[in-house]
C-alpha atoms as a PDB file:
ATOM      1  CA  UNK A   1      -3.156  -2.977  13.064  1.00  0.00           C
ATOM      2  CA  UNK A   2      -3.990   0.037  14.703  1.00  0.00           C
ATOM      3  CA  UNK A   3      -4.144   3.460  13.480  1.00  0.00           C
ATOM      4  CA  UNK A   4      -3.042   6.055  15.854  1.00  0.00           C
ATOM      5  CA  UNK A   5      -5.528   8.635  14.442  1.00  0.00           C
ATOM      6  CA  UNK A   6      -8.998   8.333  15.989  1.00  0.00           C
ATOM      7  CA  UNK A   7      -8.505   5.155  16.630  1.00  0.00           C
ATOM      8  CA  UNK A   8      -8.892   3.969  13.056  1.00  0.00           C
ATOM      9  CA  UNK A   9      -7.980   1.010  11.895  1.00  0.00           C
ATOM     10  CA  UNK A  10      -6.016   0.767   8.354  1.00  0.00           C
ATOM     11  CA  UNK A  11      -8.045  -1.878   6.596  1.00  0.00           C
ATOM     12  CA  UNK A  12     -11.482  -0.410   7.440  1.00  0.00           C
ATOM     13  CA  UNK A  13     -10.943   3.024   6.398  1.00  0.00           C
ATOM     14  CA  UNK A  14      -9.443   1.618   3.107  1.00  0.00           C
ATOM     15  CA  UNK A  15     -12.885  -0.345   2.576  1.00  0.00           C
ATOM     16  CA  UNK A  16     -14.857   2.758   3.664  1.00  0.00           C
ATOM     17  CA  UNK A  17     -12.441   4.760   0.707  1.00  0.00           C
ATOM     18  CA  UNK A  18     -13.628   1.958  -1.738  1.00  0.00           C
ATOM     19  CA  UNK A  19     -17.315   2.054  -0.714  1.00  0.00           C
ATOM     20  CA  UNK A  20     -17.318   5.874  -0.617  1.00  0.00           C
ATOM     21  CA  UNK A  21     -14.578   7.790  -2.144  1.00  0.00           C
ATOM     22  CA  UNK A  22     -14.226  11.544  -1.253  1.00  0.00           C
ATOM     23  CA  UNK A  23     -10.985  13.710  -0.863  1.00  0.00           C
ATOM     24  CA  UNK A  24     -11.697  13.634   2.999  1.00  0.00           C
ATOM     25  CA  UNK A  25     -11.367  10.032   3.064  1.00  0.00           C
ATOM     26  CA  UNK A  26      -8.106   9.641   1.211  1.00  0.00           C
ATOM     27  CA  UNK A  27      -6.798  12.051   3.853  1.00  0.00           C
ATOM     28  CA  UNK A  28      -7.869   9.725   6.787  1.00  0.00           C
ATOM     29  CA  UNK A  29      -6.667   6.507   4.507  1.00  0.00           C
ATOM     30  CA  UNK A  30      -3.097   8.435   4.047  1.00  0.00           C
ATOM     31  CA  UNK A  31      -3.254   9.720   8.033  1.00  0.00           C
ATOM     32  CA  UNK A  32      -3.078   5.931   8.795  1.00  0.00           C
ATOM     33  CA  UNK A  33      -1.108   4.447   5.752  1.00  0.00           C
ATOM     34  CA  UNK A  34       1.788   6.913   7.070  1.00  0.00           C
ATOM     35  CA  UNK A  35       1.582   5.492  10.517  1.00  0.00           C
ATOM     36  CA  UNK A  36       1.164   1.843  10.167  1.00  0.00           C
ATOM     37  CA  UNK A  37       2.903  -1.027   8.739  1.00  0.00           C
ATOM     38  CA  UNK A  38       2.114  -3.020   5.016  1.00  0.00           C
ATOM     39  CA  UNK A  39       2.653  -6.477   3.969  1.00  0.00           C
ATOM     40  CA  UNK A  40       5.054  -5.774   0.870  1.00  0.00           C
ATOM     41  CA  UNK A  41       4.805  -9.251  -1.672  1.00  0.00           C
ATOM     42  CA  UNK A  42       8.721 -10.440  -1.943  1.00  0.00           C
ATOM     43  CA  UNK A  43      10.870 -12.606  -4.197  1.00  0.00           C
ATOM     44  CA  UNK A  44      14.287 -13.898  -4.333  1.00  0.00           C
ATOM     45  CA  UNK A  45      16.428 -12.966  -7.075  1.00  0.00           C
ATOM     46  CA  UNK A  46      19.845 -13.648  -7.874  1.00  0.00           C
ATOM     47  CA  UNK A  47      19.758 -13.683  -3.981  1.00  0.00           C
ATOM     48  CA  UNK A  48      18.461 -10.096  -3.300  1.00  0.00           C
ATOM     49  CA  UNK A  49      14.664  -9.743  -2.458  1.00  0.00           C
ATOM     50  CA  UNK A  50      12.876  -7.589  -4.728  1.00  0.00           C
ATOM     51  CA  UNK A  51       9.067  -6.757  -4.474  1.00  0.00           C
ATOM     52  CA  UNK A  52       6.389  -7.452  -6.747  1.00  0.00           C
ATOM     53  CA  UNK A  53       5.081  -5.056  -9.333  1.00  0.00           C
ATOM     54  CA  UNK A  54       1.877  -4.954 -10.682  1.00  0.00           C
ATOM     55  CA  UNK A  55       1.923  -3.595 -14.209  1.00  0.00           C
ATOM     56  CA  UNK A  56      -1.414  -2.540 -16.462  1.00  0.00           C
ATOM     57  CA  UNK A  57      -1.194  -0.188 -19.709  1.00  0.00           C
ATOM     58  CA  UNK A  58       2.220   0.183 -19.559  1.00  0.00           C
ATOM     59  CA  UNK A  59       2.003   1.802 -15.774  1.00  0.00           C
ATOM     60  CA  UNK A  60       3.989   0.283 -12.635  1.00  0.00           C
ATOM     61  CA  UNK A  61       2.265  -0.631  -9.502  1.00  0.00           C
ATOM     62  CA  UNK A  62       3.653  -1.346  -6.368  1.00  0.00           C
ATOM     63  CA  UNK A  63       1.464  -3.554  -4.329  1.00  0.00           C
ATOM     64  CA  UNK A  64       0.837  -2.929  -0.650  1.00  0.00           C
ATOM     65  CA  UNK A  65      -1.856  -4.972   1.469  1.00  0.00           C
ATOM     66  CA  UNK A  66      -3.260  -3.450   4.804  1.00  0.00           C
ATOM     67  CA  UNK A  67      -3.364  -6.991   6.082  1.00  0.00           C
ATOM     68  CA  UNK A  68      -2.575 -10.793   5.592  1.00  0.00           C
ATOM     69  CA  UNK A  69      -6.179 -11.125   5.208  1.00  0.00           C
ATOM     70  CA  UNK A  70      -6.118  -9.023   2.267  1.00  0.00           C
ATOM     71  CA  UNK A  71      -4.219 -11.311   0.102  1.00  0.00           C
ATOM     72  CA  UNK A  72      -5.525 -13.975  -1.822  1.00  0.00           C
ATOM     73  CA  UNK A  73      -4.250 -17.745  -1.116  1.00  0.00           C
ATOM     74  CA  UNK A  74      -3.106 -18.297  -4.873  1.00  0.00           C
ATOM     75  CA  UNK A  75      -1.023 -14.567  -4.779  1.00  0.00           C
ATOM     76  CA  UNK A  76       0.680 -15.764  -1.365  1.00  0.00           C
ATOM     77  CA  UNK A  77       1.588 -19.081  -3.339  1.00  0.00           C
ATOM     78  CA  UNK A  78       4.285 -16.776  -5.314  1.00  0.00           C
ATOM     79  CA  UNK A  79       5.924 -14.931  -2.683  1.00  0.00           C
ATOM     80  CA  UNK A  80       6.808 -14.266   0.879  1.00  0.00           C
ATOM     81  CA  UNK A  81       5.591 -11.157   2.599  1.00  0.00           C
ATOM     82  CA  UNK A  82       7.464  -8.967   4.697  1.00  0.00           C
ATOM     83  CA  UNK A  83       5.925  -5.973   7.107  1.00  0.00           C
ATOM     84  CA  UNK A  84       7.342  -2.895   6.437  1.00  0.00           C
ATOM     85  CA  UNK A  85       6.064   0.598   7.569  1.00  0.00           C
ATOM     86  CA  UNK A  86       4.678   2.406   4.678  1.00  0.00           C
ATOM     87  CA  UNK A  87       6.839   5.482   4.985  1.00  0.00           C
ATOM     88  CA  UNK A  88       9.859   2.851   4.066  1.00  0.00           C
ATOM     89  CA  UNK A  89       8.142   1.496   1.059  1.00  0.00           C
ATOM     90  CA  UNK A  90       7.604   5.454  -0.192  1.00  0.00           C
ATOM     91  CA  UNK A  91      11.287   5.965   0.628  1.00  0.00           C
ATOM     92  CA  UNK A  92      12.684   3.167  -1.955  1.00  0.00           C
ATOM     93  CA  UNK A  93       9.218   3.383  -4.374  1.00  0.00           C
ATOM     94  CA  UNK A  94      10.818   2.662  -7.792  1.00  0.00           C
ATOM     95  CA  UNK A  95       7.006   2.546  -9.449  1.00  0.00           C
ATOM     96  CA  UNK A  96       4.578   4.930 -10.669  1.00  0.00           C
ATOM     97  CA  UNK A  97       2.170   4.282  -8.279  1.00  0.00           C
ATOM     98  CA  UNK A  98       1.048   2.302  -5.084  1.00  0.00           C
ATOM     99  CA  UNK A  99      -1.800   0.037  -5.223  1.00  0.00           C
ATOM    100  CA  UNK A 100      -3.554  -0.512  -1.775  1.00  0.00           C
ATOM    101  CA  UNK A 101      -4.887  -3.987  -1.936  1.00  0.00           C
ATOM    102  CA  UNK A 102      -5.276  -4.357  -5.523  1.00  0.00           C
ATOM    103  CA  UNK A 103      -7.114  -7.722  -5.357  1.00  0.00           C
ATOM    104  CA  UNK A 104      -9.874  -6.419  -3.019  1.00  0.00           C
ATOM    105  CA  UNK A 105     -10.612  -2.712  -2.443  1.00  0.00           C
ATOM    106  CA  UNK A 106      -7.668  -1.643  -4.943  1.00  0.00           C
ATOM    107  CA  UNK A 107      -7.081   1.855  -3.871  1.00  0.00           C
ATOM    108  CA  UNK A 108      -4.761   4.032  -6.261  1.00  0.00           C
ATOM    109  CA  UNK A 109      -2.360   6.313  -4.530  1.00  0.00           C
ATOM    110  CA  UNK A 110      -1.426   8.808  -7.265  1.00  0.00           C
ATOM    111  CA  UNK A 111       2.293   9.600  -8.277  1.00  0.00           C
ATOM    112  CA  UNK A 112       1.164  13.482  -6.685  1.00  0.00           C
ATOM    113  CA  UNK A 113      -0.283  12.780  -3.977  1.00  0.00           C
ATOM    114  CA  UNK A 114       2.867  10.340  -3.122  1.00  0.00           C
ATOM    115  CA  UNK A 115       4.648  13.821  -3.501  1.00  0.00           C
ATOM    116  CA  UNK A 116       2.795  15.790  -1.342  1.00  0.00           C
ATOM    117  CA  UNK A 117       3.272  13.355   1.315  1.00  0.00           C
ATOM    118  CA  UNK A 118       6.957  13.006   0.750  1.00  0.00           C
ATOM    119  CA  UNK A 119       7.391  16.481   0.822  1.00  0.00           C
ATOM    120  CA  UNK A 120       5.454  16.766   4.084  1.00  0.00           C
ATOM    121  CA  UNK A 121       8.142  14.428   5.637  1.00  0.00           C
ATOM    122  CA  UNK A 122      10.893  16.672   5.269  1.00  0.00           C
END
């Protein structure tokens, strides 16, 4: 994965986000989530494919990963994954909000700021 942006890479500014949270580090983590592909967790049901959501306190979750490496072994067990770009997962996001590899760094992308950035596409 390569980020187009400084030459970031997607996973490593997502850890840097977890280890050091500021609003200028969301920006770079966004700058790259909106240029690069996610692995999306899939199912088969009632043969359509459907994505995994992650629920806690009654909100909805939907789970992207930065990279294979990012999911654990037993989560992979359950589904498939397929590599989407992240600006199609925000076009058909049917959740509250996205978590950004919720079993490592888990990074939160608000319902707002999910806004902003849609907004910014059209």
């Amino acid at each position: 994965m390569v980020c187009y942006y400084i030459g970031m890479s997607l996973t490593n500014e997502v850890e840097k986000m977890a280890k050091h949270p500021s609003k200028e580090q969301l920006v770079e983590v966004v700058v790259c989530l909106v240029q690069e592909d996610v692995y999306v967790p899939m199912f088969i049901e009632k043969l359509e494919r459907k994505h995994d959501v992650l629920v806690k306190d009654s909100i909805t979750y939907f789970p992207v990963f930065t990279d294979e490496s990012q999911v654990p072994e037993k989560y992979k067990r359950k589904f498939f994954l397929a590599k989407k770009p992240f600006l199609e997962v925000l076009d058909h996001l049917d959740t509250d909000r996205i978590a950004v590899n919720p079993f490592t760094q888990n990074l939160i992308l608000e319902e707002e700021l999910l806004k902003v950035v849609l907004s910014c596409r059209k």
